[in-house]
Protein backbone atom coordinates (compact mmCIF):
# COMPACT_ATOMS: atom_id res chain seq x y z
CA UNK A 1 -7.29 17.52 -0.38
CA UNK A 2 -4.65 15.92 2.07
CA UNK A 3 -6.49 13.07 4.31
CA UNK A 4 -3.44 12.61 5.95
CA UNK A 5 0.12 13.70 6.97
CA UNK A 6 3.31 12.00 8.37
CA UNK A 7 6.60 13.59 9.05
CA UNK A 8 9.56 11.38 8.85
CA UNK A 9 12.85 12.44 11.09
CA UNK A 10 15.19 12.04 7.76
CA UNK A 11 12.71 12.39 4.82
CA UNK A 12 10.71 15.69 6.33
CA UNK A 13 6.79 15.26 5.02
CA UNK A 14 4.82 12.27 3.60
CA UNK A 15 1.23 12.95 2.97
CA UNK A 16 -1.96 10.89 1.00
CA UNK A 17 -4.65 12.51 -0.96
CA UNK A 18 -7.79 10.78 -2.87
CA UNK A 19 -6.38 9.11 -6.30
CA UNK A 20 -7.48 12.18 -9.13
CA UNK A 21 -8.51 9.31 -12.09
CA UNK A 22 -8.38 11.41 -15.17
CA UNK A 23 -5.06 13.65 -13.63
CA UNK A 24 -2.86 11.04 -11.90
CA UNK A 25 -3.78 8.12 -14.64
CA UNK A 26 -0.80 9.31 -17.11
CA UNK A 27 1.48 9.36 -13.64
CA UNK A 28 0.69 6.18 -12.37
CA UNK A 29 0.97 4.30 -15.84
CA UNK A 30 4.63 5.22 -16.05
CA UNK A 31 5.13 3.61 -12.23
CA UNK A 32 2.83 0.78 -12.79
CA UNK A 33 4.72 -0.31 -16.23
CA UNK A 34 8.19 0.52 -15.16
CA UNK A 35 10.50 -2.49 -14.67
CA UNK A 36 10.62 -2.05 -11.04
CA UNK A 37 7.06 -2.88 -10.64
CA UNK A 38 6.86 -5.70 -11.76
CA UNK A 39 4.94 -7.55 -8.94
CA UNK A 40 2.08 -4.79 -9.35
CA UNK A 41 1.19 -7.05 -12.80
CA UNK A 42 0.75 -4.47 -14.53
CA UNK A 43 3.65 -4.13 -16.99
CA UNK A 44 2.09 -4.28 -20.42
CA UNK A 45 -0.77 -2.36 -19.68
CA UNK A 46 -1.20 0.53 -21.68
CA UNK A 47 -2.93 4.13 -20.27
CA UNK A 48 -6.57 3.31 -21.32
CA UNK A 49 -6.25 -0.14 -19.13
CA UNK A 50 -4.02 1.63 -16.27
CA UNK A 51 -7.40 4.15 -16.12
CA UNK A 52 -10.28 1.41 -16.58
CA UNK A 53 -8.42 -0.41 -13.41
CA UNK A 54 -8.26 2.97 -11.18
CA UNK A 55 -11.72 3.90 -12.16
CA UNK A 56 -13.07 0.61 -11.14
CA UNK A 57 -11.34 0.98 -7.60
CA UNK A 58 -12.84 4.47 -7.36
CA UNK A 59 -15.90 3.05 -8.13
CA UNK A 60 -15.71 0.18 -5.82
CA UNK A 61 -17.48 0.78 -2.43
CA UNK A 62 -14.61 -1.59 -0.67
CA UNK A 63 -11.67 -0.65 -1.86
CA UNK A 64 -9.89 3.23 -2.87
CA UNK A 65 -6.67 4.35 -3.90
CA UNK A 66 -4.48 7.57 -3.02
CA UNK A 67 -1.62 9.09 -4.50
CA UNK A 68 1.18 9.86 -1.64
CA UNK A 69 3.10 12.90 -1.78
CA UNK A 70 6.91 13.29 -0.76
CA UNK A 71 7.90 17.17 -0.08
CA UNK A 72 4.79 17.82 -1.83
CA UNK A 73 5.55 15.77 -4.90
CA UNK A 74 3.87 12.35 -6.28
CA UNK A 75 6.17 9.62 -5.04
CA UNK A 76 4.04 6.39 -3.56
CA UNK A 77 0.56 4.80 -4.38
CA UNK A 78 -1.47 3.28 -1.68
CA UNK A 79 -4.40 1.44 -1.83
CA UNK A 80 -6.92 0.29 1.26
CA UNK A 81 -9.67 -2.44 0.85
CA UNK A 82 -11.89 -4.23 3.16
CA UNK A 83 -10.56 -7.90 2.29
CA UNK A 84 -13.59 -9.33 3.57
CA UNK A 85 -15.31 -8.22 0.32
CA UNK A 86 -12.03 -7.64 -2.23
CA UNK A 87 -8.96 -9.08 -2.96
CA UNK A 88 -9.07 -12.20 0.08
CA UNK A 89 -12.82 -12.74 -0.06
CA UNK A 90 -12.57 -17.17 0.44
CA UNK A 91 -8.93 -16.76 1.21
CA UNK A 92 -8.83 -15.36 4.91
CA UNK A 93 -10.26 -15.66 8.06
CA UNK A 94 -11.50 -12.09 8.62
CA UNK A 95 -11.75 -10.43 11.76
CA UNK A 96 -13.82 -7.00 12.12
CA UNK A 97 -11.42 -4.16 11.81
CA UNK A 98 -9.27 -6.27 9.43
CA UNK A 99 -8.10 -3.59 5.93
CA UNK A 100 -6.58 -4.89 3.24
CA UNK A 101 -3.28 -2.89 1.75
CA UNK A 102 -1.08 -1.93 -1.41
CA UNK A 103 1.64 0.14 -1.79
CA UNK A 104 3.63 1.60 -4.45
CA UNK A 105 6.91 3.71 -4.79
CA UNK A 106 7.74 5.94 -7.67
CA UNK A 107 10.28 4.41 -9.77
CA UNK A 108 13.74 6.98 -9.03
CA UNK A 109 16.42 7.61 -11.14
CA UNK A 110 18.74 7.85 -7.83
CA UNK A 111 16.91 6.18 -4.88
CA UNK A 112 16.63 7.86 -1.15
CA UNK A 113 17.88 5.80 1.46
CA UNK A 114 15.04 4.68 3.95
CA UNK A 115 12.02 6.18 1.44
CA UNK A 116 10.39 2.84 1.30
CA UNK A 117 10.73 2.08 4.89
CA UNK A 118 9.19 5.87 5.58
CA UNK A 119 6.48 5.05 2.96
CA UNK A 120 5.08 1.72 4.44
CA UNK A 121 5.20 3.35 7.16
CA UNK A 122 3.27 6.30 6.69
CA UNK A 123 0.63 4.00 4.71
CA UNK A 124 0.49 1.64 8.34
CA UNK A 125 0.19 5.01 10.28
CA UNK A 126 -2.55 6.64 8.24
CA UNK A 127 -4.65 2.93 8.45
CA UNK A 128 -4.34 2.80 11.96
CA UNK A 129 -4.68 6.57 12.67
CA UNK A 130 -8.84 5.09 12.03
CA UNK A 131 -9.96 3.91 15.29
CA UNK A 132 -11.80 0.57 13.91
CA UNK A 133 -8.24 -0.53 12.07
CA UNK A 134 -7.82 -3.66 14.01
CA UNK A 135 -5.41 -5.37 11.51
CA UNK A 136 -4.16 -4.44 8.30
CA UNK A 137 -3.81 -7.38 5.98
CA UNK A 138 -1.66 -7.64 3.40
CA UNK A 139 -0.61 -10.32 0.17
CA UNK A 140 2.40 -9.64 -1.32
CA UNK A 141 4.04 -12.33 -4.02
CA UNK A 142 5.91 -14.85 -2.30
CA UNK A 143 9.18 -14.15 -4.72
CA UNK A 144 8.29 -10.11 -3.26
CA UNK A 145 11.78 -10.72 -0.63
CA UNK A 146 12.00 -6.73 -0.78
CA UNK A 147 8.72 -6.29 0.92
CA UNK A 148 8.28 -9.41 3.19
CA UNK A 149 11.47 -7.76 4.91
CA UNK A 150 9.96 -4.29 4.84
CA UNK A 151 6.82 -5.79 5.84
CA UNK A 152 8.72 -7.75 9.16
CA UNK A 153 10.61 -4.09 9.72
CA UNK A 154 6.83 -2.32 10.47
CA UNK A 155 5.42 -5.32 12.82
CA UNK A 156 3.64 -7.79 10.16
CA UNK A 157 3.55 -10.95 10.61
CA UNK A 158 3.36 -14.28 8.17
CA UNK A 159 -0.28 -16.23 8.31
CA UNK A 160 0.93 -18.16 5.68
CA UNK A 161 1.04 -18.68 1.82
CA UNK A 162 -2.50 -18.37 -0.44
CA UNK A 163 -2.62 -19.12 -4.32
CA UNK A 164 -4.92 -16.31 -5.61
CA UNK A 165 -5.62 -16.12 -9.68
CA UNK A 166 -3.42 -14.21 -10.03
CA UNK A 167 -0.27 -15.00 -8.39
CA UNK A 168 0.82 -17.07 -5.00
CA UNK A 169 0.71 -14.70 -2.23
CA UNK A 170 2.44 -14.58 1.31
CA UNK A 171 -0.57 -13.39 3.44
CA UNK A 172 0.30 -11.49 6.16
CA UNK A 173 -0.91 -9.14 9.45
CA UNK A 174 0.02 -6.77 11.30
CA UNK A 175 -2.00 -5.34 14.47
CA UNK A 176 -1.81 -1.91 15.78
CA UNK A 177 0.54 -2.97 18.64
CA UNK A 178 2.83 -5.16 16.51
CA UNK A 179 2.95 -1.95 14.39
CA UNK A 180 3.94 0.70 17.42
CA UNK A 181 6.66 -2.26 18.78
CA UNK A 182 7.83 -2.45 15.24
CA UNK A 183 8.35 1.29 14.90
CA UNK A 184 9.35 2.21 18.85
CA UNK A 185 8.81 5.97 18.56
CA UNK A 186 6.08 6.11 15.31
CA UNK A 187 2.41 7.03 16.58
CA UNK A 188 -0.93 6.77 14.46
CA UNK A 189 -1.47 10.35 14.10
């Protein structure tokens, strides 16, 4: 069941659907583990751990995950929480409206041009297609470079670093307008 859908001028269709734990586990170990994702912390985790984690997020009242389909086909991960209550809870100041963010792209053997850009930006457009999405929050590694520039290129801006347990973060926000300035012609749909 699609819960939402994007089309990008140059990459055609991006959509999200709920996160299928016992189907999509064996999927997402392979992008969790590989090399590139490093940052997600997650690189020596085998399938039983890769499941425990996604069934404790579907579980979670605060916080869900959804696989993200390009042309139809698992590409991206994306995860929403309310970082009042996971993830930020003693770390930031937050606001009602405020949603906490992940994201995720496939590992590809010969990357697309732009899919990563097209990806956050579906993710931003689907948050703030919900009316109450004041902010979305996000808290990236600082050493992440790659996505503190993709995250300037959709409208966030730096709060400042946090140390969480589990790694030094650069939080940052991103409002609904800074998102439509950042993206000119992009609309929450």
């Amino acid at each position: 069941m699609t819960v939402f859908t994007r089309v990008d001028d140059r990459l055609g269709e991006l959509s999200l659907r709920p996160l299928d734990v016992a189907a999509d586990a064996p999927l997402l170990h392979r992008w969790v583990t590989h090399p590139k994702a490093a940052f997600w912390l997650m690189q020596d985790a085998d399938l039983a751990r890769v499941t425990e984690e996604y069934q404790r997020i579907a579980a979670h009242p605060h916080h869900d995950a959804y696989l993200g389909l390009w042309r139809g086909e698992p590409a991206f991960l994306a995860e929403r929480y309310d970082p009042a209550r996971v993830e930020l809870v003693g770390l930031h100041d937050a606001e009602p409206g405020d949603v906490g963010m992940h994201f995720l792209c496939a590992p590809a053997d010969t990357p697309t041009h732009g899919f990563t850009l097209a990806v956050i930006t579906t993710v931003l457009a689907w948050l703030f297609a919900d009316p109450a999405t004041r902010r979305v929050v996000v808290e990236p590694d600082v050493r992440n470079t790659a996505v503190h520039a993709l995250n300037a290129a959709v409208g966030f801006t730096v709060v400042g670093p946090i140390r969480k347990p589990e790694k030094d973060a650069l939080l940052s926000v991103c409002t609904r307008g800074q998102f439509l300035a950042a993206t000119r012609k992009e609309t929450p749909a």
